[in-house]
C-alpha atoms as a PDB file:
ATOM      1  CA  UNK A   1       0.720 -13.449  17.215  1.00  0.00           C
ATOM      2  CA  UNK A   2       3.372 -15.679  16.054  1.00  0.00           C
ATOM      3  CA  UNK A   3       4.280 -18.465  17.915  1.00  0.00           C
ATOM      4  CA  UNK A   4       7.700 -19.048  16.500  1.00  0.00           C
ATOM      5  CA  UNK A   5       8.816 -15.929  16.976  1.00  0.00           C
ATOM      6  CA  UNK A   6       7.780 -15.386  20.283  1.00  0.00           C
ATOM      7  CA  UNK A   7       9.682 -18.490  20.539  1.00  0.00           C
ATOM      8  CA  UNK A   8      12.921 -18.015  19.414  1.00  0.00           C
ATOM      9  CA  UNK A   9      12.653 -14.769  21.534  1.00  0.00           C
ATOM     10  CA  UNK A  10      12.512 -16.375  24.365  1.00  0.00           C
ATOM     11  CA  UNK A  11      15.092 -18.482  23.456  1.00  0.00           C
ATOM     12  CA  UNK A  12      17.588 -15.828  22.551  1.00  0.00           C
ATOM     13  CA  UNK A  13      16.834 -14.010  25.831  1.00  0.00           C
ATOM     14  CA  UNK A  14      17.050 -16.952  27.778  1.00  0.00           C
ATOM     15  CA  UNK A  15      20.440 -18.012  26.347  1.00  0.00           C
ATOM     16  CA  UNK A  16      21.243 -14.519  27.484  1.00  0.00           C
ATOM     17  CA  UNK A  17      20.325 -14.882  31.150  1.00  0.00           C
ATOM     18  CA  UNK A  18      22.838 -17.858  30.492  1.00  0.00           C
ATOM     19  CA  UNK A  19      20.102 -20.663  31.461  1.00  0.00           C
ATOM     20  CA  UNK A  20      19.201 -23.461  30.189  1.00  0.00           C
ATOM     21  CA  UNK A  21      15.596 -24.607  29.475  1.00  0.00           C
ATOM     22  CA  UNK A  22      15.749 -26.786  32.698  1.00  0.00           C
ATOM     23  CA  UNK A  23      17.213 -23.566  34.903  1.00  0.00           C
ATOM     24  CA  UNK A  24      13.954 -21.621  33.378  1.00  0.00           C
ATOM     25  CA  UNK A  25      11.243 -24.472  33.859  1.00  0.00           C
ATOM     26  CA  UNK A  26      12.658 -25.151  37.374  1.00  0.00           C
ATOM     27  CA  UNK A  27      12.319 -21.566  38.057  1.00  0.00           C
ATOM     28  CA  UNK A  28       8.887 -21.112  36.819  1.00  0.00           C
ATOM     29  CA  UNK A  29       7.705 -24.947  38.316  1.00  0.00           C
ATOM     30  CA  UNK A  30       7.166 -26.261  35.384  1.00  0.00           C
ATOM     31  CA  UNK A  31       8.566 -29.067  33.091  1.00  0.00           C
ATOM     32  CA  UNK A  32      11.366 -28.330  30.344  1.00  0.00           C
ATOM     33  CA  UNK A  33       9.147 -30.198  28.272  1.00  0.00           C
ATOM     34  CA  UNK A  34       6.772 -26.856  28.294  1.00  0.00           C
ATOM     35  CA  UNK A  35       9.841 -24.511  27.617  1.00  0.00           C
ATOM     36  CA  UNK A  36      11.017 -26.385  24.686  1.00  0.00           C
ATOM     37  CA  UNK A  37       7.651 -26.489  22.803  1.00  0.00           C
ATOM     38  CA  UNK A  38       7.104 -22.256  23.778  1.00  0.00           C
ATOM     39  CA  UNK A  39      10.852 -22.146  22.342  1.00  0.00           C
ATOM     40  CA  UNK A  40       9.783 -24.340  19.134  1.00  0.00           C
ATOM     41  CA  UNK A  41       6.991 -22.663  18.342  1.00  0.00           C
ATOM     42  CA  UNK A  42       4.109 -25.230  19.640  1.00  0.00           C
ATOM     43  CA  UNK A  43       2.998 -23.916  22.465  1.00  0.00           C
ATOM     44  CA  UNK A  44       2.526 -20.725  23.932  1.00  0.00           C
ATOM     45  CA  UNK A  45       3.399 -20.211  27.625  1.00  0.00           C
ATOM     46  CA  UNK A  46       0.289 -19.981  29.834  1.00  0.00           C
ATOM     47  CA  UNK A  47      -1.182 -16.289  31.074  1.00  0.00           C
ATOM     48  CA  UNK A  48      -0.885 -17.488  34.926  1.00  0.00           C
ATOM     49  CA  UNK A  49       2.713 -17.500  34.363  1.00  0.00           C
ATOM     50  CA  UNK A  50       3.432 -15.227  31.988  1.00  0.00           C
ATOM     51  CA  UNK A  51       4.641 -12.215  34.274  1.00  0.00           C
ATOM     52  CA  UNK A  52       6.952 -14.399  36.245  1.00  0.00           C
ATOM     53  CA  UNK A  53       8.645 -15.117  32.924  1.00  0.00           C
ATOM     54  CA  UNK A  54       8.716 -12.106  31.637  1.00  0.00           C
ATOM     55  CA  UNK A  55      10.885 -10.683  34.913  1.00  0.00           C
ATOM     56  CA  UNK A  56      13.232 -13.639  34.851  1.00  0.00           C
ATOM     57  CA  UNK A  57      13.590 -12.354  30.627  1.00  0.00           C
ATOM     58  CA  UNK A  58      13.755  -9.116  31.822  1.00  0.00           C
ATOM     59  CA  UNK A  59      10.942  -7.791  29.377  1.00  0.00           C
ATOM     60  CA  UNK A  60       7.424  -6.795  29.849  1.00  0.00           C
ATOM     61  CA  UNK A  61       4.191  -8.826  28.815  1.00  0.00           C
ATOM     62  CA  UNK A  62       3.921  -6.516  25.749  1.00  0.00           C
ATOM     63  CA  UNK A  63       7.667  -7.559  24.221  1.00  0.00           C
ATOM     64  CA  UNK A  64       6.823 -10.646  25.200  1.00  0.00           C
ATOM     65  CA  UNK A  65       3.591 -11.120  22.814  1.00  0.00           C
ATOM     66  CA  UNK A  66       5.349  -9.373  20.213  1.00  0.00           C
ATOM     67  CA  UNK A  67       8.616 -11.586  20.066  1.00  0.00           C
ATOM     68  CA  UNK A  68      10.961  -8.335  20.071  1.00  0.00           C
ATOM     69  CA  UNK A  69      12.057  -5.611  21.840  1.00  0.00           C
ATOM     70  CA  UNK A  70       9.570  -2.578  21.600  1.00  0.00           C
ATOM     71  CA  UNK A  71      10.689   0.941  21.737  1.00  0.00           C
ATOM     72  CA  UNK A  72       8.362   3.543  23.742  1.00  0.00           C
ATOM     73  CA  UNK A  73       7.048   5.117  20.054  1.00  0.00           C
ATOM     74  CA  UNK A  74       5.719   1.947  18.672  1.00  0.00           C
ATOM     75  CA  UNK A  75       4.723   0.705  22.493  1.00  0.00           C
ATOM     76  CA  UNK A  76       0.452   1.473  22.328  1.00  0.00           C
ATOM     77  CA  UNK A  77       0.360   0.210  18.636  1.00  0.00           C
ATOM     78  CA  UNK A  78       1.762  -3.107  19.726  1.00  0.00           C
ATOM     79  CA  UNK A  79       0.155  -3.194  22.405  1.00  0.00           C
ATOM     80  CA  UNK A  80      -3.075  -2.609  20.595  1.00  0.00           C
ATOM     81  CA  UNK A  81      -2.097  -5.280  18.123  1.00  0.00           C
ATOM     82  CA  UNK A  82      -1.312  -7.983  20.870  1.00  0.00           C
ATOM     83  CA  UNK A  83      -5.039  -7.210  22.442  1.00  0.00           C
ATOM     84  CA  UNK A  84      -6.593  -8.107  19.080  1.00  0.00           C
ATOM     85  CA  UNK A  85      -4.390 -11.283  18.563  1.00  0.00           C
ATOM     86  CA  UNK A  86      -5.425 -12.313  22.065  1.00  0.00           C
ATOM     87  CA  UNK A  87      -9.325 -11.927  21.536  1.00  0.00           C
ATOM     88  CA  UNK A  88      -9.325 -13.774  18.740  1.00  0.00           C
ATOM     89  CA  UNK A  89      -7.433 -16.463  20.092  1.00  0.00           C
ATOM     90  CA  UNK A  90     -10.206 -16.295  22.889  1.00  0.00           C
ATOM     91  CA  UNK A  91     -13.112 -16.168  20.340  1.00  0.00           C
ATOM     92  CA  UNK A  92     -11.345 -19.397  18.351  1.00  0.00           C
ATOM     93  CA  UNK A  93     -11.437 -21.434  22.058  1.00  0.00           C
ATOM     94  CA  UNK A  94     -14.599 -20.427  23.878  1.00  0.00           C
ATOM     95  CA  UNK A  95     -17.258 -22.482  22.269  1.00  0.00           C
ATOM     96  CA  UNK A  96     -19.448 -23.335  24.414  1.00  0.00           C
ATOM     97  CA  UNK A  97     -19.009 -21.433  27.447  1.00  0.00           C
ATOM     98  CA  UNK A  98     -20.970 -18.268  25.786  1.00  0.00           C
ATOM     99  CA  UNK A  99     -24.438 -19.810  26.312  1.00  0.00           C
ATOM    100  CA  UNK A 100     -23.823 -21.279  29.526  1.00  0.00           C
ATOM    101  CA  UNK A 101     -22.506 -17.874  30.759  1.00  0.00           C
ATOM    102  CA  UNK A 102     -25.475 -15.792  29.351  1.00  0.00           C
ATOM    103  CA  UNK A 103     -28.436 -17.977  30.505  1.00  0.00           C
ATOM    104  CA  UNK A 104     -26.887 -17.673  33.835  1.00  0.00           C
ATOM    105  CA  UNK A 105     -26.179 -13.537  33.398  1.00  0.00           C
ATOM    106  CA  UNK A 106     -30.161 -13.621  32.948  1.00  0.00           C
ATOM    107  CA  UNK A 107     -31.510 -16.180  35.335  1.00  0.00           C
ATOM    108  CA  UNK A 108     -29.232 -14.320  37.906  1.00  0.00           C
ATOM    109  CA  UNK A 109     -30.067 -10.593  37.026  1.00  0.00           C
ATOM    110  CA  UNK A 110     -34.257 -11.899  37.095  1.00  0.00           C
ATOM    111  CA  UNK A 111     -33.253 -13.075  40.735  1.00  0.00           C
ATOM    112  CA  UNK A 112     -32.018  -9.869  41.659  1.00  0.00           C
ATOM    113  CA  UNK A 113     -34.847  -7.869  40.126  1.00  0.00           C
ATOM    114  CA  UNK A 114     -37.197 -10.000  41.652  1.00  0.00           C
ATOM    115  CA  UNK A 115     -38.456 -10.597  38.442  1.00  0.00           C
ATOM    116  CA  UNK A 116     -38.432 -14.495  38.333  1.00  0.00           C
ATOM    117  CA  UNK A 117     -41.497 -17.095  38.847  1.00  0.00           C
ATOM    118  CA  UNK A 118     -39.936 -20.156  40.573  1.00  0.00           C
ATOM    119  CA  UNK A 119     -43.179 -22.198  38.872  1.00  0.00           C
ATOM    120  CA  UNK A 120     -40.976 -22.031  35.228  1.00  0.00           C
ATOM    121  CA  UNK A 121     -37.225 -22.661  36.443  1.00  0.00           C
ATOM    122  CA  UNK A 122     -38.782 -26.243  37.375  1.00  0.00           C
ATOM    123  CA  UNK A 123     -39.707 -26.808  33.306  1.00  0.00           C
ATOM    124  CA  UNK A 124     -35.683 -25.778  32.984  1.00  0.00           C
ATOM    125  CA  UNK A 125     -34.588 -27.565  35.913  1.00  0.00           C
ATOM    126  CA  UNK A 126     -33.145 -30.880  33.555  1.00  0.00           C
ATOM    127  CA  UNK A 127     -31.375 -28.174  31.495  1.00  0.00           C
ATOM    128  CA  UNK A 128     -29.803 -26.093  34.155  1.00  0.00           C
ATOM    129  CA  UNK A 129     -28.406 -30.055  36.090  1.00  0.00           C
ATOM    130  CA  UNK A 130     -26.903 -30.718  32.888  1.00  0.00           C
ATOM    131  CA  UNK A 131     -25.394 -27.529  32.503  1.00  0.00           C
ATOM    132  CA  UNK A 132     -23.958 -27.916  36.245  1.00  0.00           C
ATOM    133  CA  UNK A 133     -22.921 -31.301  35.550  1.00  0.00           C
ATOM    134  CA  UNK A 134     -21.061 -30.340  32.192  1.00  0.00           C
ATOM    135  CA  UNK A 135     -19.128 -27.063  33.968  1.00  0.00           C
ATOM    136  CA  UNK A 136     -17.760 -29.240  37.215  1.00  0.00           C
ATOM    137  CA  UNK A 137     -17.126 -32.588  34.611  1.00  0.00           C
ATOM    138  CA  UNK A 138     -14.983 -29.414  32.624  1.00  0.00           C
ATOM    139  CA  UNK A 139     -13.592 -27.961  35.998  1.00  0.00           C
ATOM    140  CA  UNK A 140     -12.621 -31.298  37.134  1.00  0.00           C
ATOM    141  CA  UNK A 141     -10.728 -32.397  34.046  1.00  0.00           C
ATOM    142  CA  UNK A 142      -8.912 -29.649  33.870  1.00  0.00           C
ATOM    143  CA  UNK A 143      -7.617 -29.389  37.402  1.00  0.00           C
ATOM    144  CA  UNK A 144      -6.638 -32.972  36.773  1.00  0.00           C
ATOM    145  CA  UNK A 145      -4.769 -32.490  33.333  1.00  0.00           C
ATOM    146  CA  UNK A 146      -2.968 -29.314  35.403  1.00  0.00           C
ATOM    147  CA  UNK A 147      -2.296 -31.493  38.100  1.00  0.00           C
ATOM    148  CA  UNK A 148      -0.726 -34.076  35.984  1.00  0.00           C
ATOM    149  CA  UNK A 149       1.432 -31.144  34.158  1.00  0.00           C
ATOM    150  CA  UNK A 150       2.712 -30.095  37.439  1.00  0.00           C
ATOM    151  CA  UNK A 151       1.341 -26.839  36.972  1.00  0.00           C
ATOM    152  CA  UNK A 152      -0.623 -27.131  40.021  1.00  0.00           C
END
């Protein structure tokens, strides 16, 4: 994905709804501050808000990924070409959510198979505080920093 075009898209179809970056960010509840980075290039507007956008751009998700219009032929290849783009954006941010989210996949599916001896989760006990400590410090900086944003 390019960020720069996807921003000047935006741009040009915002200039064509006749708004200004404060009419969109007021409309989507956020600061201008956010639309002028998307529209520079530096930032990429975030998934929670993406289909709002998109219906006050009059586009769809797809176009809006793309940074053009797409016509109905070349619709599924971009489409297939945004979905790549997207997991390896994913794959470049999650670091280290991946063993976090596995050890709990196992710990819960040896719960629900009855397949667990409570005698060895007390040997992982430390590790599995830490990990709860680490995932609400996360959770709680983050609903901070959105707070502060005013996305929240």
């Amino acid at each position: 994905m390019d960020q720069i075009k996807i921003g000047k898209f935006i741009a040009e179809l915002r200039k064509q709804q006749n708004m200004t970056q404060s009419d969109l960010a007021e409309k989507l509840n956020i600061s201008n501050r956010a639309v002028s980075k998307w529209e520079t290039g530096k930032s990429m507007p975030d998934p929670s808000i993406m289909q709002e956008l998109c219906s006050y751009l009059n586009i769809n998700v797809n176009e809006l990924l793309s940074g053009e219009r797409i016509c109905i032929d070349e619709y599924n290849t971009k489409a297939e070409e945004n979905l790549i783009a997207l997991s390896r954006q994913g794959n470049k941010r999650s670091s280290g959510y991946g063993i976090t989210s596995i050890l709990t996949l196992i710990f819960v599916v040896l719960k629900l198979t009855n397949n667990i001896n409570w005698s060895w989760i007390f040997v992982l006990s430390p590790i599995w505080i830490f990990l709860i400590v680490a995932t609400v410090s996360s959770l709680i900086v983050l609903i901070i920093g959105r707070i502060r944003k005013g996305k929240w």
